[in-house]
PDB file of N, CA and C in Angstrom:
ATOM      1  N   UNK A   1      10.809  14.569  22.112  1.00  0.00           N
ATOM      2  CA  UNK A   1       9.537  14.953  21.566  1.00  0.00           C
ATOM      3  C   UNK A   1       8.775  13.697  21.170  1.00  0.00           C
ATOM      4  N   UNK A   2       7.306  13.322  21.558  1.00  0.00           N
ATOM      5  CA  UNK A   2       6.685  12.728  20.936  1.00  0.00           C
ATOM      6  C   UNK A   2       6.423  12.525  20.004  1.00  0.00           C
ATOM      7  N   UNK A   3       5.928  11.646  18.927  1.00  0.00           N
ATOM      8  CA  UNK A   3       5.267  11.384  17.680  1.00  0.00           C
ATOM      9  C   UNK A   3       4.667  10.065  17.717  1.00  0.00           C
ATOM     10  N   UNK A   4       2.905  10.490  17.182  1.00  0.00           N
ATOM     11  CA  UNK A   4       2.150   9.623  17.171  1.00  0.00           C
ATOM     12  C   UNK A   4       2.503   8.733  15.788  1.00  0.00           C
ATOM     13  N   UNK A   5       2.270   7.426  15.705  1.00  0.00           N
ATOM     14  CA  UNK A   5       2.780   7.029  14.305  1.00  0.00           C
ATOM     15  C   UNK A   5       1.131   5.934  14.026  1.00  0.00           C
ATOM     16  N   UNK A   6       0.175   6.077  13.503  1.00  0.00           N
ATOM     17  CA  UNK A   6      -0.617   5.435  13.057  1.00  0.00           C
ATOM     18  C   UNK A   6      -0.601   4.634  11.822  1.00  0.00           C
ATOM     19  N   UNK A   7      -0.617   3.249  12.288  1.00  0.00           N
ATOM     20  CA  UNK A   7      -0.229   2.548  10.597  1.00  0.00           C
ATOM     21  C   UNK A   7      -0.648   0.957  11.193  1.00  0.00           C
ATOM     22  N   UNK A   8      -1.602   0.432  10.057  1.00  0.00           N
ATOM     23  CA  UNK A   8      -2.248  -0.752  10.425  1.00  0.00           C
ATOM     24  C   UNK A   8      -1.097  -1.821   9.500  1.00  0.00           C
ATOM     25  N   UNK A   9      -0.386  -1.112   8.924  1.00  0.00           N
ATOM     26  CA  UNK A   9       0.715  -2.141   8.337  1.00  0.00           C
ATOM     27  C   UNK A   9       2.080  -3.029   8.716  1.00  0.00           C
ATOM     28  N   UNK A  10       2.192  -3.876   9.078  1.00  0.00           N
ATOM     29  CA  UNK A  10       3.345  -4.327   9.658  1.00  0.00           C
ATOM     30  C   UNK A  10       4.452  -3.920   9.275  1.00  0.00           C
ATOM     31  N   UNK A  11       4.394  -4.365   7.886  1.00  0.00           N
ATOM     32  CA  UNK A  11       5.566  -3.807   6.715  1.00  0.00           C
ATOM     33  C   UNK A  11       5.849  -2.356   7.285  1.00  0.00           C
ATOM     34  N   UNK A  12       5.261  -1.619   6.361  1.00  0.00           N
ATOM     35  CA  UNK A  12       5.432  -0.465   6.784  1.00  0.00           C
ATOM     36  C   UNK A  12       5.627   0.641   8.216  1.00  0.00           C
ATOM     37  N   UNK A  13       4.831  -0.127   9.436  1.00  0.00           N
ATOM     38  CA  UNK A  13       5.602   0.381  10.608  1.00  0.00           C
ATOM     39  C   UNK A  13       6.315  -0.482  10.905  1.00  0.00           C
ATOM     40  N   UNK A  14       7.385  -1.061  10.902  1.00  0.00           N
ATOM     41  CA  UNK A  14       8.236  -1.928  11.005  1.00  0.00           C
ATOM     42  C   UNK A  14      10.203  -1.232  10.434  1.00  0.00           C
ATOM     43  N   UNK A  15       9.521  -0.335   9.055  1.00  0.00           N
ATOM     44  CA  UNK A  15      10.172   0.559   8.337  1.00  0.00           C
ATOM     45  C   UNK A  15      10.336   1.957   9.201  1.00  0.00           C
ATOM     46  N   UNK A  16       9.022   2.277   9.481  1.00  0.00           N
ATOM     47  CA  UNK A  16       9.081   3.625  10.299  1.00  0.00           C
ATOM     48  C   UNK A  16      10.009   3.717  11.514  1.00  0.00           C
ATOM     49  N   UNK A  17       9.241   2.074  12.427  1.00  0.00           N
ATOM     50  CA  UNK A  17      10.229   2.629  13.669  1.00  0.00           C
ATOM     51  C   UNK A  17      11.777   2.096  13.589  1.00  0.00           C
ATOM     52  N   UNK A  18      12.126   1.639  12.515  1.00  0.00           N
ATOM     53  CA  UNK A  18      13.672   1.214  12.333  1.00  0.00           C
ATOM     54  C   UNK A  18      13.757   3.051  12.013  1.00  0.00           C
ATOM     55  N   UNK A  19      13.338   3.781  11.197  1.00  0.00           N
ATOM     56  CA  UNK A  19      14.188   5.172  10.683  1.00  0.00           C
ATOM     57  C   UNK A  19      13.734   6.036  11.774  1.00  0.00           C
ATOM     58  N   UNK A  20      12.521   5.798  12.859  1.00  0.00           N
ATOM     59  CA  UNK A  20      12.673   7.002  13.866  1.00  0.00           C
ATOM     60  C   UNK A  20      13.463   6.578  15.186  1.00  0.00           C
ATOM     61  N   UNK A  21      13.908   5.393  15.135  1.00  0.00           N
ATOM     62  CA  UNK A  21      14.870   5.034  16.386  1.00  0.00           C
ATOM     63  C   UNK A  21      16.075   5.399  15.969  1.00  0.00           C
ATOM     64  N   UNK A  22      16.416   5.679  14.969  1.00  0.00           N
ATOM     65  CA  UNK A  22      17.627   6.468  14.735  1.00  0.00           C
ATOM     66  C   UNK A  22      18.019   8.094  15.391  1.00  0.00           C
ATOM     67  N   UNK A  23      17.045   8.304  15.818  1.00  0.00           N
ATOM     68  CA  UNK A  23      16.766  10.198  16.146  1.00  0.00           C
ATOM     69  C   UNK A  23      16.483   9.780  17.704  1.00  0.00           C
ATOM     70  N   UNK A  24      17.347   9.560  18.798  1.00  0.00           N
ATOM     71  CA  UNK A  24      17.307  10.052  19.984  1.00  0.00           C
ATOM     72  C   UNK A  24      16.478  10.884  20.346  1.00  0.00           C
ATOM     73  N   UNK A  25      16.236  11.842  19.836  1.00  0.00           N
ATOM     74  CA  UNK A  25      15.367  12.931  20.375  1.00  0.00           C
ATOM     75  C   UNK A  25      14.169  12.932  20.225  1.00  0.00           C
ATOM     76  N   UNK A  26      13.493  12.004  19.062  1.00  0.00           N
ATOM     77  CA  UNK A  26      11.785  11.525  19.286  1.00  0.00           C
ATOM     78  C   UNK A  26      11.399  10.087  19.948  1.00  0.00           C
ATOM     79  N   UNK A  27      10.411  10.314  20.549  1.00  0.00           N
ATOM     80  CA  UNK A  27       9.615   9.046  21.006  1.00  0.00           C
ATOM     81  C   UNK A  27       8.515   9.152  20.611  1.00  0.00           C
ATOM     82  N   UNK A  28       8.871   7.930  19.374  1.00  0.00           N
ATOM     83  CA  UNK A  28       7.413   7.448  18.636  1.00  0.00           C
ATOM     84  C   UNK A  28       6.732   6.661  19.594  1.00  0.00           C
ATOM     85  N   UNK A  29       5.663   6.676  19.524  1.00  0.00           N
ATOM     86  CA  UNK A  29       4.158   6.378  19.779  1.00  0.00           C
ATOM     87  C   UNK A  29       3.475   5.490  19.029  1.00  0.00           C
ATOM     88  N   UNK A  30       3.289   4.257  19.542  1.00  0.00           N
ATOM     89  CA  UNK A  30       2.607   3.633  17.774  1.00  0.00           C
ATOM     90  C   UNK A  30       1.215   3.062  18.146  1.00  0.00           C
ATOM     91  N   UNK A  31       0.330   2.986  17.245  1.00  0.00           N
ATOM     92  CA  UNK A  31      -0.829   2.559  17.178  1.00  0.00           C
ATOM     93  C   UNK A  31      -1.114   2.140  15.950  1.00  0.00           C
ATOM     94  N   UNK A  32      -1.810   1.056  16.300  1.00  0.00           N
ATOM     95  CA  UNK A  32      -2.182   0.297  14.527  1.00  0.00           C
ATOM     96  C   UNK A  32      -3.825   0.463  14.015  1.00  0.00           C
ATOM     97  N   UNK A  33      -4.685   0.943  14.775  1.00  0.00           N
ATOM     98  CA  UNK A  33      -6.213   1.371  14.641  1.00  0.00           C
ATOM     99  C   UNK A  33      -6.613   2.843  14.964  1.00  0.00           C
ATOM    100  N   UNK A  34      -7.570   3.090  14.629  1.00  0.00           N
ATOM    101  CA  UNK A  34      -8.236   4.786  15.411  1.00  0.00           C
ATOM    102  C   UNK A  34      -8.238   3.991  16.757  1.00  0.00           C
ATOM    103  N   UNK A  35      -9.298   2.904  16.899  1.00  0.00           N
ATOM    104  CA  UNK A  35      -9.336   2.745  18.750  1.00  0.00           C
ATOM    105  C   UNK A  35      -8.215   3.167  19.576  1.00  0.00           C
ATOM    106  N   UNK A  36      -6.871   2.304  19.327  1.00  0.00           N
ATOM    107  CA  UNK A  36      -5.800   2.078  19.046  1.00  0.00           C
ATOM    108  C   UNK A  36      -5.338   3.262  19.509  1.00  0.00           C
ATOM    109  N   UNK A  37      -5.379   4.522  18.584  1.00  0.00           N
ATOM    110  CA  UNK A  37      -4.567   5.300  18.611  1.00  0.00           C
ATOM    111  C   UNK A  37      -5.067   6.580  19.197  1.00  0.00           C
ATOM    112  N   UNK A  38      -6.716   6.383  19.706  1.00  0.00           N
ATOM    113  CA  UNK A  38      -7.458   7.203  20.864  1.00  0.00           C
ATOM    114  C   UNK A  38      -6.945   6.640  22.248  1.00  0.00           C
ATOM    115  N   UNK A  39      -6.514   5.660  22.367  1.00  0.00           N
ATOM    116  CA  UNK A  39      -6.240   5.205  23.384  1.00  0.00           C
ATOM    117  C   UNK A  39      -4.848   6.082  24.007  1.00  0.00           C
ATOM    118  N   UNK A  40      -3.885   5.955  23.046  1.00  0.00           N
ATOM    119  CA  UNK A  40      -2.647   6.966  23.232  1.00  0.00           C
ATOM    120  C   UNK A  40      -2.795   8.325  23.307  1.00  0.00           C
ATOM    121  N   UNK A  41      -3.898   8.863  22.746  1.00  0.00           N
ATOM    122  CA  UNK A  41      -3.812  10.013  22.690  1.00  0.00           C
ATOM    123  C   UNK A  41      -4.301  10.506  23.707  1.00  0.00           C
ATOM    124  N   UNK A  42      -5.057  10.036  24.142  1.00  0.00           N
ATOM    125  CA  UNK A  42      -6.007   9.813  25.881  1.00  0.00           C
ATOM    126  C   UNK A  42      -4.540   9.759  26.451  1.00  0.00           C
ATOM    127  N   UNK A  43      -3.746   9.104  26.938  1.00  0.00           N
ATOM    128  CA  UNK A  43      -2.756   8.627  27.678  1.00  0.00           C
ATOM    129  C   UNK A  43      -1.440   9.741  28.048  1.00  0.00           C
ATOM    130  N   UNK A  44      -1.564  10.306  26.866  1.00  0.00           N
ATOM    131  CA  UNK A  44      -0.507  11.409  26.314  1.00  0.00           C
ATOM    132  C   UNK A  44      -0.982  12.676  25.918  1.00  0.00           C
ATOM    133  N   UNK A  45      -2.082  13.195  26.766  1.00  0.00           N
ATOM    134  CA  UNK A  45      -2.820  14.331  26.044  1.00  0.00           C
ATOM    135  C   UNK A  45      -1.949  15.523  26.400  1.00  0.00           C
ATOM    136  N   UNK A  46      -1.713  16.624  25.459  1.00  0.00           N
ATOM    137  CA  UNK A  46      -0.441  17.763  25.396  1.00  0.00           C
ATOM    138  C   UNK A  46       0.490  17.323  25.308  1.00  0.00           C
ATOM    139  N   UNK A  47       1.033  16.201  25.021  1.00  0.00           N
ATOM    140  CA  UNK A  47       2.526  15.927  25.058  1.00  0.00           C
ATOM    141  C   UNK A  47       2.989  15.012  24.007  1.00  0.00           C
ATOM    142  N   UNK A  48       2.295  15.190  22.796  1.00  0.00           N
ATOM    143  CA  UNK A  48       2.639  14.911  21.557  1.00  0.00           C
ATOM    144  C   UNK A  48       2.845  16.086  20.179  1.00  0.00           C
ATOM    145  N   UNK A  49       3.789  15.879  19.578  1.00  0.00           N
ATOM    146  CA  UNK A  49       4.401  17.164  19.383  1.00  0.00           C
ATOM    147  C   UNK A  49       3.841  17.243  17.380  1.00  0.00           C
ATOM    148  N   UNK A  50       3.660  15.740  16.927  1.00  0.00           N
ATOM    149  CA  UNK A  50       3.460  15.944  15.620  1.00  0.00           C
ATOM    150  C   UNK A  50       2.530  14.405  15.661  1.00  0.00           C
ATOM    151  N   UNK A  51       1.883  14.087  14.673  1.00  0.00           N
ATOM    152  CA  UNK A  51       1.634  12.733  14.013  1.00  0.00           C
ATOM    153  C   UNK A  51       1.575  12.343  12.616  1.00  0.00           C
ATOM    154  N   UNK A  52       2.171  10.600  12.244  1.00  0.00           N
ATOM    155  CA  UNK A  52       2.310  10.384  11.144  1.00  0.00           C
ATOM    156  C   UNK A  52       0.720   9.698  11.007  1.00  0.00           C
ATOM    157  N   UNK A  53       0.024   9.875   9.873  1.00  0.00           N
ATOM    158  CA  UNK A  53      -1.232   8.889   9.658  1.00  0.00           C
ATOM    159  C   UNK A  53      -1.518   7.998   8.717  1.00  0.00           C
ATOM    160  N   UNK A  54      -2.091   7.201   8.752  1.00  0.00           N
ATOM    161  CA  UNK A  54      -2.594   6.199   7.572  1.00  0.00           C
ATOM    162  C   UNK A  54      -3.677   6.599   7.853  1.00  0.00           C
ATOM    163  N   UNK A  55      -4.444   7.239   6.596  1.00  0.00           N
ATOM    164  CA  UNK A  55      -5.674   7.587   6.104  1.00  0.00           C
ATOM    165  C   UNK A  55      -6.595   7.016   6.210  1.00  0.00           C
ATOM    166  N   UNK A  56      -6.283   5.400   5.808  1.00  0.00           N
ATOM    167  CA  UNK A  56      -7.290   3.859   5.626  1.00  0.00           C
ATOM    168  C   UNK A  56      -6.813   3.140   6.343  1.00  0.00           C
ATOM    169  N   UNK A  57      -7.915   3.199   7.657  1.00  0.00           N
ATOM    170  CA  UNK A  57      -7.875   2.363   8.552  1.00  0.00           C
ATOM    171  C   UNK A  57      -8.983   1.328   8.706  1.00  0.00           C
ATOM    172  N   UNK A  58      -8.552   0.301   9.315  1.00  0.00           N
ATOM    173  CA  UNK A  58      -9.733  -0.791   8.850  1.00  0.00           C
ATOM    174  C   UNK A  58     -10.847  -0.683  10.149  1.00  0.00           C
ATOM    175  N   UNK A  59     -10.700   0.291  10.726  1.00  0.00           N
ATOM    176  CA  UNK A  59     -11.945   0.995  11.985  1.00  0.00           C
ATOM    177  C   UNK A  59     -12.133   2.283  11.632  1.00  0.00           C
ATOM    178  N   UNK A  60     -11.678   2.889  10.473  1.00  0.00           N
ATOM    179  CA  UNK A  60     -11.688   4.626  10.371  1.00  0.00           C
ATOM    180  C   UNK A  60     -11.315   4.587   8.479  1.00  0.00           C
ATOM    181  N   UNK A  61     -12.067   3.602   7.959  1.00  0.00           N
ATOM    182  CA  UNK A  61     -11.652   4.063   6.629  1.00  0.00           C
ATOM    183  C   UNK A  61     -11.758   5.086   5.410  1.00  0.00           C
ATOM    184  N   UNK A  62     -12.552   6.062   6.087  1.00  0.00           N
ATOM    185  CA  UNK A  62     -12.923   7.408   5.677  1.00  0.00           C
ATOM    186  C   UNK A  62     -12.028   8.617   6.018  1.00  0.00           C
ATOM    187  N   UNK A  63     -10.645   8.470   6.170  1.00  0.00           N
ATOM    188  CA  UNK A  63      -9.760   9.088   6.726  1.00  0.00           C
ATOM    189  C   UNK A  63     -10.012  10.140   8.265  1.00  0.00           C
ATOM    190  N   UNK A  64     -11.205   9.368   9.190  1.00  0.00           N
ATOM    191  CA  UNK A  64     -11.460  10.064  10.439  1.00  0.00           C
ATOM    192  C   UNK A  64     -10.252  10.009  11.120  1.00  0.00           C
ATOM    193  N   UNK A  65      -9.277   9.455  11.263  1.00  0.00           N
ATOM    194  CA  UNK A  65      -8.533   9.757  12.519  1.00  0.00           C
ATOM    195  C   UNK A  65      -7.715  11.168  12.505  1.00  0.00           C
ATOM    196  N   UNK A  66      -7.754  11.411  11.012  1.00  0.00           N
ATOM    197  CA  UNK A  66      -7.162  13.057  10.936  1.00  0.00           C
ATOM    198  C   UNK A  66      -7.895  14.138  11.882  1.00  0.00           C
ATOM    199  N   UNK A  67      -9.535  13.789  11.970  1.00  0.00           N
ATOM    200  CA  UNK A  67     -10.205  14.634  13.009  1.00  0.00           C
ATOM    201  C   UNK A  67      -9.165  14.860  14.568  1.00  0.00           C
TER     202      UNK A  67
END
């Protein structure tokens, strides 16, 4: 199963994909911007199953990428 993982933080996706490479059964997706992470979603359209978000993005800091 897919999962989109949006996060402009190193730290913090760095954390994420160490605890979702543990689970065989998802393939995270990562993007660090909205551009970023329209780009994947374009790429992968229907075949993403959930997404994680960062709210405050430094291209979407009004929490748009939830749209």
């Amino acid at each position: 199963m897919k999962i989109l993982v949006v996060e402009d933080s190193e730290t913090i996706m760095n954390i994420l994909k160490n605890e979702l490479n543990k689970h065989p059964d998802i393939e995270p997706l990562f993007a660090k911007s909205y551009k970023e992470s329209m780009k994947v979603l374009r790429e992968n359209q229907g075949k993403i199953l959930a997404a994680l978000l960062d709210l405050n993005l430094p291209d979407a800091p009004n929490g748009e990428i939830v749209a």
